[in-house]
PDB file of N, CA and C in Angstrom:
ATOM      1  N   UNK A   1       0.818  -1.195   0.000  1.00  0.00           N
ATOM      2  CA  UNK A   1       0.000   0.000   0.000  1.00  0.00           C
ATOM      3  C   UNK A   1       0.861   1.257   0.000  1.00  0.00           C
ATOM      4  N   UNK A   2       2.177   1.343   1.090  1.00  0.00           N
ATOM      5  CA  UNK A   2       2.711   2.249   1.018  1.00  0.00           C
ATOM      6  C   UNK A   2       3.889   2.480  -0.321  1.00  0.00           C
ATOM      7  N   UNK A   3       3.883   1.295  -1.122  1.00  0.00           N
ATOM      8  CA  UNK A   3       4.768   1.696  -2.495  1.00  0.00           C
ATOM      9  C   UNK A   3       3.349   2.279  -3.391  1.00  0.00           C
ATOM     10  N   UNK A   4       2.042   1.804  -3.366  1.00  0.00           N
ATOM     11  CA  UNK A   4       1.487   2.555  -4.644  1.00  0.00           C
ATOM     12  C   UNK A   4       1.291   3.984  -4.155  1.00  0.00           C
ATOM     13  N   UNK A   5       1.073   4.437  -2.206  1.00  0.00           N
ATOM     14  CA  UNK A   5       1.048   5.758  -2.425  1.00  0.00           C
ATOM     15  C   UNK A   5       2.547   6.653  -2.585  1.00  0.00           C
ATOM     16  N   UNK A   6       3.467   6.356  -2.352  1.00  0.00           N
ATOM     17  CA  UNK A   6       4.800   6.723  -3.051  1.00  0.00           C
ATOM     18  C   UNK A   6       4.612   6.910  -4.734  1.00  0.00           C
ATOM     19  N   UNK A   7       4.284   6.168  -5.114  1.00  0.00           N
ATOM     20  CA  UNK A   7       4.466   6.168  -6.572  1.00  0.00           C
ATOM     21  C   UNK A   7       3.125   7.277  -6.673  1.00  0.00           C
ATOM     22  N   UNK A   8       2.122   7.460  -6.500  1.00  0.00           N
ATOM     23  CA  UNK A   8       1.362   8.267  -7.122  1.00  0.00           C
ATOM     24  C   UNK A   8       1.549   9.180  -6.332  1.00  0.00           C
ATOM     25  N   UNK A   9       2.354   9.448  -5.134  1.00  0.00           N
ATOM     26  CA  UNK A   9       2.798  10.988  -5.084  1.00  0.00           C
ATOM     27  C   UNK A   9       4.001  11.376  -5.817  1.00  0.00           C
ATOM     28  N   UNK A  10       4.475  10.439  -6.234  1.00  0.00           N
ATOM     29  CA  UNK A  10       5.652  11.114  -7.394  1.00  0.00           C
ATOM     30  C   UNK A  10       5.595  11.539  -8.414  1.00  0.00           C
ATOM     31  N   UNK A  11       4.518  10.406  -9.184  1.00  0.00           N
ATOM     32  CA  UNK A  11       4.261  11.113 -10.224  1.00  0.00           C
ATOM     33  C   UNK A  11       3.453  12.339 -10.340  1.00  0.00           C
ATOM     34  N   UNK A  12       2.274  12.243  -9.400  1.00  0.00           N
ATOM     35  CA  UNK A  12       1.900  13.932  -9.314  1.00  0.00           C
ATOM     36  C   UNK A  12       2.640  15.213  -9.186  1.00  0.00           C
ATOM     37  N   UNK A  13       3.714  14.774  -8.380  1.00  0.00           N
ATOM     38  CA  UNK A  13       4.665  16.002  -7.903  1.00  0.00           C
ATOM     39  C   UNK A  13       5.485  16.505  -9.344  1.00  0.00           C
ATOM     40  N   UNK A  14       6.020  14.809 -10.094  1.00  0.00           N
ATOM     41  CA  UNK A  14       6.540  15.084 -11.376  1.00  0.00           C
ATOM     42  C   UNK A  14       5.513  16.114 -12.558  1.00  0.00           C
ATOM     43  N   UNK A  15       4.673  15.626 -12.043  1.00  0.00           N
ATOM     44  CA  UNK A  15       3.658  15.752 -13.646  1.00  0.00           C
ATOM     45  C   UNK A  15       3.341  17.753 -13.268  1.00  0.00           C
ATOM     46  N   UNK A  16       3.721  17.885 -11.360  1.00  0.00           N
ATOM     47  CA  UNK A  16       3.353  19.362 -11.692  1.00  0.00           C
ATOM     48  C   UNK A  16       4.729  20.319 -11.410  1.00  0.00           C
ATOM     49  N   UNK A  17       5.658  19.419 -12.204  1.00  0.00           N
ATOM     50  CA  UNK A  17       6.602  20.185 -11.767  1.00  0.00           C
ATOM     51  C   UNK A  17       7.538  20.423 -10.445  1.00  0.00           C
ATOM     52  N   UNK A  18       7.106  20.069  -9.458  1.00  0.00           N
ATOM     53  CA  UNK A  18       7.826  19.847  -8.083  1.00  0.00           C
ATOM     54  C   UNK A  18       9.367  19.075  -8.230  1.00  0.00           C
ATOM     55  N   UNK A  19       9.469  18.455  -8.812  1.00  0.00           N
ATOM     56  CA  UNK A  19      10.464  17.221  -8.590  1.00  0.00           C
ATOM     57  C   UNK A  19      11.206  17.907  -9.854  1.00  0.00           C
ATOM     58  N   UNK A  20      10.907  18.467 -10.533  1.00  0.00           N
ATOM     59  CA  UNK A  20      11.506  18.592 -11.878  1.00  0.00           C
ATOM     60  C   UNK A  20      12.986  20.222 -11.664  1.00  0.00           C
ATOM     61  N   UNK A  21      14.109  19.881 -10.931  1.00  0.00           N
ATOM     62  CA  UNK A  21      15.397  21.117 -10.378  1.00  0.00           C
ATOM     63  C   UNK A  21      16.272  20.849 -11.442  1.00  0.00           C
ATOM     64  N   UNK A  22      17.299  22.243 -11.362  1.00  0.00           N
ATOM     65  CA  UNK A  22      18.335  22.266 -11.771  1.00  0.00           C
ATOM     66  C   UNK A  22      19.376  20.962 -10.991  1.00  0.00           C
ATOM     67  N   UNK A  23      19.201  20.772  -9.886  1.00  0.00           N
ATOM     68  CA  UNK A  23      20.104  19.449  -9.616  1.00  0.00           C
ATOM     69  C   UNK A  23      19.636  18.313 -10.251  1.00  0.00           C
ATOM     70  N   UNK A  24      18.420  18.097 -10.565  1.00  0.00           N
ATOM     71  CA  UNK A  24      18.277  16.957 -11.602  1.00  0.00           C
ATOM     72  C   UNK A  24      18.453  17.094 -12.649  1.00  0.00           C
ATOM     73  N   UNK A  25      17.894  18.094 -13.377  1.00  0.00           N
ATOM     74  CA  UNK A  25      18.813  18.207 -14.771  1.00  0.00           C
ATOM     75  C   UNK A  25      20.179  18.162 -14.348  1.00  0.00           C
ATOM     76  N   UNK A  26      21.112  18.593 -13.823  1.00  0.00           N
ATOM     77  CA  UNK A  26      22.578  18.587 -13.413  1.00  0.00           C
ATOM     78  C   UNK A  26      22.931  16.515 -13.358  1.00  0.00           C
ATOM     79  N   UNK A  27      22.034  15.682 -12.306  1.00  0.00           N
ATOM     80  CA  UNK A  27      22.425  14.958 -12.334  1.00  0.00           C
ATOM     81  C   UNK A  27      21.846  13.847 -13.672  1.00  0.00           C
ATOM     82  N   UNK A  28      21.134  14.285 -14.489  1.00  0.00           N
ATOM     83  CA  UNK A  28      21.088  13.736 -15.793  1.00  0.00           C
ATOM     84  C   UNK A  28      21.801  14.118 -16.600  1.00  0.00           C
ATOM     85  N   UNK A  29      22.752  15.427 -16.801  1.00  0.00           N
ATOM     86  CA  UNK A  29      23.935  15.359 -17.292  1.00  0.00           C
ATOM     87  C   UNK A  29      24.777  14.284 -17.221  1.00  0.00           C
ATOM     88  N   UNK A  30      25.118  14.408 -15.869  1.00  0.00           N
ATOM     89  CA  UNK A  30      26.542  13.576 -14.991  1.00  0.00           C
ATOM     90  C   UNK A  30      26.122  12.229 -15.705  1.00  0.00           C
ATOM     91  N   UNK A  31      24.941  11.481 -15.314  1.00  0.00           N
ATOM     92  CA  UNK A  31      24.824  10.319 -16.144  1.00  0.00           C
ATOM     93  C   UNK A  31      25.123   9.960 -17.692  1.00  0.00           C
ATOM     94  N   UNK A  32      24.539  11.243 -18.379  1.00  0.00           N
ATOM     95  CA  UNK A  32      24.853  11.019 -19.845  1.00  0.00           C
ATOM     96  C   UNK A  32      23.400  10.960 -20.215  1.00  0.00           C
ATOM     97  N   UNK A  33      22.149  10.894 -19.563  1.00  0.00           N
ATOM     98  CA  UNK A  33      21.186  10.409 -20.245  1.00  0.00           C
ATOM     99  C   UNK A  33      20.154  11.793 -20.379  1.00  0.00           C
ATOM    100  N   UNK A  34      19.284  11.486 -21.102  1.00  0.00           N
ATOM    101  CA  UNK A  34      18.252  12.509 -21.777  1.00  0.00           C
ATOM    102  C   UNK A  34      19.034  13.624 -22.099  1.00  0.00           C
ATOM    103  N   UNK A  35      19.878  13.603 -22.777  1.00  0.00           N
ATOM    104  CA  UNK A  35      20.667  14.876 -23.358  1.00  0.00           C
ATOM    105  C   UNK A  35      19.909  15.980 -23.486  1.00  0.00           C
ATOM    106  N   UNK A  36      18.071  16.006 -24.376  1.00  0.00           N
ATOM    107  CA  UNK A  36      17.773  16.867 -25.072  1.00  0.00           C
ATOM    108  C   UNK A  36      17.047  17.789 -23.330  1.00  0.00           C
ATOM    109  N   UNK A  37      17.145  17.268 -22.396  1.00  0.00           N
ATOM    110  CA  UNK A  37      16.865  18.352 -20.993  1.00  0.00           C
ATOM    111  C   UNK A  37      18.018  18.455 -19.991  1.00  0.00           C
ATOM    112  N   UNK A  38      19.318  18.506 -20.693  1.00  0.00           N
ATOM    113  CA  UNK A  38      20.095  19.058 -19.924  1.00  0.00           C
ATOM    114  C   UNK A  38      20.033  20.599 -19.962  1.00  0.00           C
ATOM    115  N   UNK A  39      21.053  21.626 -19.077  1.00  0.00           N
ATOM    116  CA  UNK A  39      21.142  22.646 -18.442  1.00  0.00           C
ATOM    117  C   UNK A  39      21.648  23.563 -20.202  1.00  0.00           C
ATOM    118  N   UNK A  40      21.684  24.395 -20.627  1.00  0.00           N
ATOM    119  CA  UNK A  40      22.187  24.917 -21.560  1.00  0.00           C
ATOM    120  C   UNK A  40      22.314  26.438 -21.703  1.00  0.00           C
ATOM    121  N   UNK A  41      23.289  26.851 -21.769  1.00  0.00           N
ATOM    122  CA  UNK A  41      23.648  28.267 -21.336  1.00  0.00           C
ATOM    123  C   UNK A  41      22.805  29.020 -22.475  1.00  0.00           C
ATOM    124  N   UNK A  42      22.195  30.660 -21.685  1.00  0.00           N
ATOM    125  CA  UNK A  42      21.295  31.593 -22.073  1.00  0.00           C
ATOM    126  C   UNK A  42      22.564  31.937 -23.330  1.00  0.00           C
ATOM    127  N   UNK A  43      21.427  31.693 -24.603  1.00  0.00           N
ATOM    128  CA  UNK A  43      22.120  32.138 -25.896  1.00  0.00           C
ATOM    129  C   UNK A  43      22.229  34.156 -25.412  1.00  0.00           C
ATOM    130  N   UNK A  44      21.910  34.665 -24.833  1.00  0.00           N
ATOM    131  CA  UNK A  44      22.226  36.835 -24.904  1.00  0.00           C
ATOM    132  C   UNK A  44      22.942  37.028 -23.119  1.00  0.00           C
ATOM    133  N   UNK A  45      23.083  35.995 -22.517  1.00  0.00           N
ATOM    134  CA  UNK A  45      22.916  36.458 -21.182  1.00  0.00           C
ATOM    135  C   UNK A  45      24.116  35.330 -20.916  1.00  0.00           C
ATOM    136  N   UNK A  46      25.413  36.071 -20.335  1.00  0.00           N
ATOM    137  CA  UNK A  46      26.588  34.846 -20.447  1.00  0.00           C
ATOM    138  C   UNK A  46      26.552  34.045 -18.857  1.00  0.00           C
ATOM    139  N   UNK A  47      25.932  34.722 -17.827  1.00  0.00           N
ATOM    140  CA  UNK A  47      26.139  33.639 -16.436  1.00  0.00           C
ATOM    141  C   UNK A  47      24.787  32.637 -16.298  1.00  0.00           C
ATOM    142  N   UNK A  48      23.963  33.165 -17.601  1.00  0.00           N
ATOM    143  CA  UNK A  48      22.777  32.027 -16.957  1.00  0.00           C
ATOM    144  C   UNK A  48      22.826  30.846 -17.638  1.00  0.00           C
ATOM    145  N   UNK A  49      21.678  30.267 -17.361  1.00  0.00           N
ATOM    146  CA  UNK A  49      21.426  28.678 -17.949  1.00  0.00           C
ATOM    147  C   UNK A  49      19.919  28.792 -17.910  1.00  0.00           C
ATOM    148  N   UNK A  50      19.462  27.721 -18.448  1.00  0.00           N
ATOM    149  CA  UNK A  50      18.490  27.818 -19.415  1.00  0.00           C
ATOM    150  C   UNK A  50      18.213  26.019 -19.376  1.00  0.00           C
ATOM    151  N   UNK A  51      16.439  26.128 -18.525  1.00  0.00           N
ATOM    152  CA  UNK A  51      16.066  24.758 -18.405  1.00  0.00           C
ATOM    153  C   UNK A  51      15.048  24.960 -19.292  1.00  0.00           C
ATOM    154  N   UNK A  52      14.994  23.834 -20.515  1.00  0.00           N
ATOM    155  CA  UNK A  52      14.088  23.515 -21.377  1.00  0.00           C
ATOM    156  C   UNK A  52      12.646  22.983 -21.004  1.00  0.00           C
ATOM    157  N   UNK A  53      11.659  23.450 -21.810  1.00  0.00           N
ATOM    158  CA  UNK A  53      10.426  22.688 -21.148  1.00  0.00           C
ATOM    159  C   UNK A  53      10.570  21.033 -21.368  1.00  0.00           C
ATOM    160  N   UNK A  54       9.908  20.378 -20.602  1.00  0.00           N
ATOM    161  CA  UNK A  54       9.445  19.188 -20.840  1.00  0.00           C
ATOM    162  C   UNK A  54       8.430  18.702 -21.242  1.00  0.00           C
ATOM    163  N   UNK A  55       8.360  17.188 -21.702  1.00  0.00           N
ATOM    164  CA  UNK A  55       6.822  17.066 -22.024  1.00  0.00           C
ATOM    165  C   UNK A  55       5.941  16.044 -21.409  1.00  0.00           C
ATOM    166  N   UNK A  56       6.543  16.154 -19.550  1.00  0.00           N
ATOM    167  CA  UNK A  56       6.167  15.282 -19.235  1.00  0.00           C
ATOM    168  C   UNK A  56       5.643  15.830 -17.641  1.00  0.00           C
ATOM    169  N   UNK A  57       5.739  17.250 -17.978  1.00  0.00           N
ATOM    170  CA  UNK A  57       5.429  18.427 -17.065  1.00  0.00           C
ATOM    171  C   UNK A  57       4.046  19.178 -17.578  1.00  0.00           C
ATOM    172  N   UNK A  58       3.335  19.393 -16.920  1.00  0.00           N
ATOM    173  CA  UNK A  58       1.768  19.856 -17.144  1.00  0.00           C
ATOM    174  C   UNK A  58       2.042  21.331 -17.269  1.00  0.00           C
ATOM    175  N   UNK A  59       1.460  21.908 -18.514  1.00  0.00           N
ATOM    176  CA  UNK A  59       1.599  23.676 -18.420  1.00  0.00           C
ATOM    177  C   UNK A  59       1.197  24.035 -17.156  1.00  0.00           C
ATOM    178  N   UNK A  60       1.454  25.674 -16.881  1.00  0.00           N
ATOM    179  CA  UNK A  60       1.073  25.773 -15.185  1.00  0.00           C
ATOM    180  C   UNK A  60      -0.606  26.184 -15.725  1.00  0.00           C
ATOM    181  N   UNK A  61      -0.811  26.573 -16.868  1.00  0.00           N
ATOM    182  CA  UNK A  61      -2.516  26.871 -17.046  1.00  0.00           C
ATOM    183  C   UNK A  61      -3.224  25.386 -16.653  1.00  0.00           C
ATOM    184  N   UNK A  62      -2.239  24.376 -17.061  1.00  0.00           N
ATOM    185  CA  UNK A  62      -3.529  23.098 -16.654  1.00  0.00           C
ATOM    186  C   UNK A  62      -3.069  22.600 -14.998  1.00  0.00           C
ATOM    187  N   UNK A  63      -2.405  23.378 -14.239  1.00  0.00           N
ATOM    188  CA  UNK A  63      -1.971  22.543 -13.082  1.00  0.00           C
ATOM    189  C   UNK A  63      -3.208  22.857 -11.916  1.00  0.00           C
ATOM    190  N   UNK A  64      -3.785  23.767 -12.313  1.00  0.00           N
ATOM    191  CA  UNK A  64      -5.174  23.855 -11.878  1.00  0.00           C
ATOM    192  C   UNK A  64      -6.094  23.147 -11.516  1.00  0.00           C
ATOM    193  N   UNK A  65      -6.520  22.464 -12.978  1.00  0.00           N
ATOM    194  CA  UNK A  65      -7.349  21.659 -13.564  1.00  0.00           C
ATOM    195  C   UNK A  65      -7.230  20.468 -12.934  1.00  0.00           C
ATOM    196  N   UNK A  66      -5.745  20.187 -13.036  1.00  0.00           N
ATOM    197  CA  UNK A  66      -5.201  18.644 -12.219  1.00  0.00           C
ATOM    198  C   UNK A  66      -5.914  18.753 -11.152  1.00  0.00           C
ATOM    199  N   UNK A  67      -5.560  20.012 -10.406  1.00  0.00           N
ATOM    200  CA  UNK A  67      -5.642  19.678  -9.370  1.00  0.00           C
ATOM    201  C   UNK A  67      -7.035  19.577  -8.191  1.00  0.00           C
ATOM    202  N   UNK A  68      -7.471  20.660  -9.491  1.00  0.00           N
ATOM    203  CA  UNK A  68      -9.043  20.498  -8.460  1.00  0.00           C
ATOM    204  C   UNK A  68      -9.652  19.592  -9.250  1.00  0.00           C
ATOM    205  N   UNK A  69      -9.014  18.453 -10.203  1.00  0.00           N
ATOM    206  CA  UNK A  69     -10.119  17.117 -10.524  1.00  0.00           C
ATOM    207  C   UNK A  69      -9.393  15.895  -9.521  1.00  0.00           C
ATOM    208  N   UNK A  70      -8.298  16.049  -9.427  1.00  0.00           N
ATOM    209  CA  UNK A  70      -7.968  15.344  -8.042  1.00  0.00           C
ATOM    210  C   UNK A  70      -8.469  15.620  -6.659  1.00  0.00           C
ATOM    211  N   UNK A  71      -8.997  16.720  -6.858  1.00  0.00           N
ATOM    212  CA  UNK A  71      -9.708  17.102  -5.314  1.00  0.00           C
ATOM    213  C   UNK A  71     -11.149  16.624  -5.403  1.00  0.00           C
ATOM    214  N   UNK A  72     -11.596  16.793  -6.343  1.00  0.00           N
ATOM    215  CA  UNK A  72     -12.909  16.031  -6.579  1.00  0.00           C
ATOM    216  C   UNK A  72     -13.056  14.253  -6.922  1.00  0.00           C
ATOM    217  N   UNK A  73     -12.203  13.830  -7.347  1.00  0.00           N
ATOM    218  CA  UNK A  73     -11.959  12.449  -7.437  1.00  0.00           C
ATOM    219  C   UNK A  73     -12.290  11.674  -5.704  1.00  0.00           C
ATOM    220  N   UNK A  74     -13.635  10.593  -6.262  1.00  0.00           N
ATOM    221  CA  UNK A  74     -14.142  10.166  -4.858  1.00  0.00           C
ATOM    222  C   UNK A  74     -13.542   8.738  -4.984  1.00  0.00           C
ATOM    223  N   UNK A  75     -12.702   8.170  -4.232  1.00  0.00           N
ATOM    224  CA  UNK A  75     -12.551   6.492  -4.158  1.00  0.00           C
ATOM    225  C   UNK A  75     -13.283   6.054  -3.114  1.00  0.00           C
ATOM    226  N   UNK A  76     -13.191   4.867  -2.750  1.00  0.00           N
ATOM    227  CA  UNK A  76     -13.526   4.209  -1.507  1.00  0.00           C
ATOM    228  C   UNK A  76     -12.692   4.363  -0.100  1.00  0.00           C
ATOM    229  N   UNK A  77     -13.104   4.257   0.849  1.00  0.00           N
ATOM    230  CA  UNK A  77     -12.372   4.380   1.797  1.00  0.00           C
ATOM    231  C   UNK A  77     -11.342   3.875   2.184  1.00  0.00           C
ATOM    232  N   UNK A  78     -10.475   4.659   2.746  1.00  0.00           N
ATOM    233  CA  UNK A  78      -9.064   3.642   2.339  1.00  0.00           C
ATOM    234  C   UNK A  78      -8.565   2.839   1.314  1.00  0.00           C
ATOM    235  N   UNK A  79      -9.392   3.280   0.213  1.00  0.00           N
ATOM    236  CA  UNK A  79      -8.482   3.325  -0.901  1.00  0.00           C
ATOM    237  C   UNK A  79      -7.317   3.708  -1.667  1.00  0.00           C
ATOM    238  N   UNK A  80      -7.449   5.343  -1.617  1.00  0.00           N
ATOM    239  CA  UNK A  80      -6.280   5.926  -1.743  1.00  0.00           C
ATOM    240  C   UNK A  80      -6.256   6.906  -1.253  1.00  0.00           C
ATOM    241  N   UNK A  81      -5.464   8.201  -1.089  1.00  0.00           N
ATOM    242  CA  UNK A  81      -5.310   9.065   0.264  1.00  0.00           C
ATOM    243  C   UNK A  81      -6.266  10.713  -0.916  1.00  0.00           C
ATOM    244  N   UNK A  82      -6.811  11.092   0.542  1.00  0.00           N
ATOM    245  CA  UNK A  82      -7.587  12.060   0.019  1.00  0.00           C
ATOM    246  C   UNK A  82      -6.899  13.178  -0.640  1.00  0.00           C
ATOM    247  N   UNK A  83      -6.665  13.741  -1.567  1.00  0.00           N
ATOM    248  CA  UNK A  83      -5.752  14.943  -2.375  1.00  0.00           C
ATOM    249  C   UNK A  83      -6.379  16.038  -1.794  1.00  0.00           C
ATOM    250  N   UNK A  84      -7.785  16.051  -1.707  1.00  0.00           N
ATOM    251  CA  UNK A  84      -8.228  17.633  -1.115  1.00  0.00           C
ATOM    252  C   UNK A  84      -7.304  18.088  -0.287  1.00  0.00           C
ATOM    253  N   UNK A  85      -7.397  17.431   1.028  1.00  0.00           N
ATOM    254  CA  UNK A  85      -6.728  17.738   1.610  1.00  0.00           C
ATOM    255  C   UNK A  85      -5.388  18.420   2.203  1.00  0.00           C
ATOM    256  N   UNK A  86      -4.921  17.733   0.847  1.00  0.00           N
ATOM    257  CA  UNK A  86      -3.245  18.264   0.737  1.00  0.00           C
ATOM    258  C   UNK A  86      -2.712  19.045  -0.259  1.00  0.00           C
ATOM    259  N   UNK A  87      -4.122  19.804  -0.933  1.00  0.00           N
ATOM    260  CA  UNK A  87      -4.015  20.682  -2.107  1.00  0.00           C
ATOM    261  C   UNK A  87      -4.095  21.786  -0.956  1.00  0.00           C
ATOM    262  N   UNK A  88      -2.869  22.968  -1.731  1.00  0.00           N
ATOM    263  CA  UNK A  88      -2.439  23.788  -0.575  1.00  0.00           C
ATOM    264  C   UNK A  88      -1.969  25.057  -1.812  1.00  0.00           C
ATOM    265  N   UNK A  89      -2.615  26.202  -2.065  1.00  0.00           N
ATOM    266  CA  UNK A  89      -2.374  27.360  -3.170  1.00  0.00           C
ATOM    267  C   UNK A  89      -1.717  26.594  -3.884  1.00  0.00           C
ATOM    268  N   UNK A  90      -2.512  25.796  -4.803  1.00  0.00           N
ATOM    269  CA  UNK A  90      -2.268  25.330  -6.557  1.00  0.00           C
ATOM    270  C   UNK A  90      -1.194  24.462  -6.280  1.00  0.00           C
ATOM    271  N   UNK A  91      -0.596  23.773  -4.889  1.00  0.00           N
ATOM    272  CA  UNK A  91       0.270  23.100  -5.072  1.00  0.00           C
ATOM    273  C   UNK A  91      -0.093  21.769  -4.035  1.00  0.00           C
ATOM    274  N   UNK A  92       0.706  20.470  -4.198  1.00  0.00           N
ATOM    275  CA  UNK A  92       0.513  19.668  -3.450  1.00  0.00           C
ATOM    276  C   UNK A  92       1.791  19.869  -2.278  1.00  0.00           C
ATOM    277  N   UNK A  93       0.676  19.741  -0.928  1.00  0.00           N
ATOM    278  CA  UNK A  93       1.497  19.733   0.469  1.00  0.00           C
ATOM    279  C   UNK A  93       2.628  18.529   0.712  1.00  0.00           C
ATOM    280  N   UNK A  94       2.898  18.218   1.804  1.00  0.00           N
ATOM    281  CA  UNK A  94       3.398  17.245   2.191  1.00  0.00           C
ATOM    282  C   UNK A  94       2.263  16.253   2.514  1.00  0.00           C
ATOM    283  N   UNK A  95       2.660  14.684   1.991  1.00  0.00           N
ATOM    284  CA  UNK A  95       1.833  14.218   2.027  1.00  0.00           C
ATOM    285  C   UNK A  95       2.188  12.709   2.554  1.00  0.00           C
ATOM    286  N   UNK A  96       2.784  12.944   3.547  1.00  0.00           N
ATOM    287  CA  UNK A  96       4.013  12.049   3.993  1.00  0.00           C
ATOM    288  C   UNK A  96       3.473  10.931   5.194  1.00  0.00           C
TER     289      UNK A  96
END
């Protein structure tokens, strides 16, 4: 029970952006993998860097939407953990 609610708080956190830092792009460099979302320096601006969108990140216009249809989403009891609850200004709380 406690690996499927891990996993569906990750991917929520992923899907709104939470989980998605410059230290992870940094450490998907170091690995070598997903080249096309590594860190890449501002083509007019020489000290910055420049994180690419993803497409596995929800625009912030739909992170809304997510979130108050997850707040409305009814399961059974003790099924899975209530989201209302831990929807906190457009973002998910700790849900630990």
């Amino acid at each position: 029970m406690h690996c499927e609610k891990n996993l569906a708080i990750n991917i929520s956190k992923t899907i709104l952006e939470e989980k998605d830092t410059k230290k992870i792009r940094n450490d998907m460099q170091d690995l070598g993998t997903y080249e096309s979302l590594w860190l890449k320096p501002h083509p007019n601006r020489a000290n910055e860097i420049v994180m690419l969108p993803t497409t596995y990140v929800l625009p912030k216009k739909k992170n809304s939407f997510f979130l108050e249809t997850m707040a409305k989403l009814k399961l059974p009891t003790r099924y899975a953990l209530s989201f209302k609850k831990h929807i906190l200004k457009g973002k998910l709380a700790t849900m630990n």
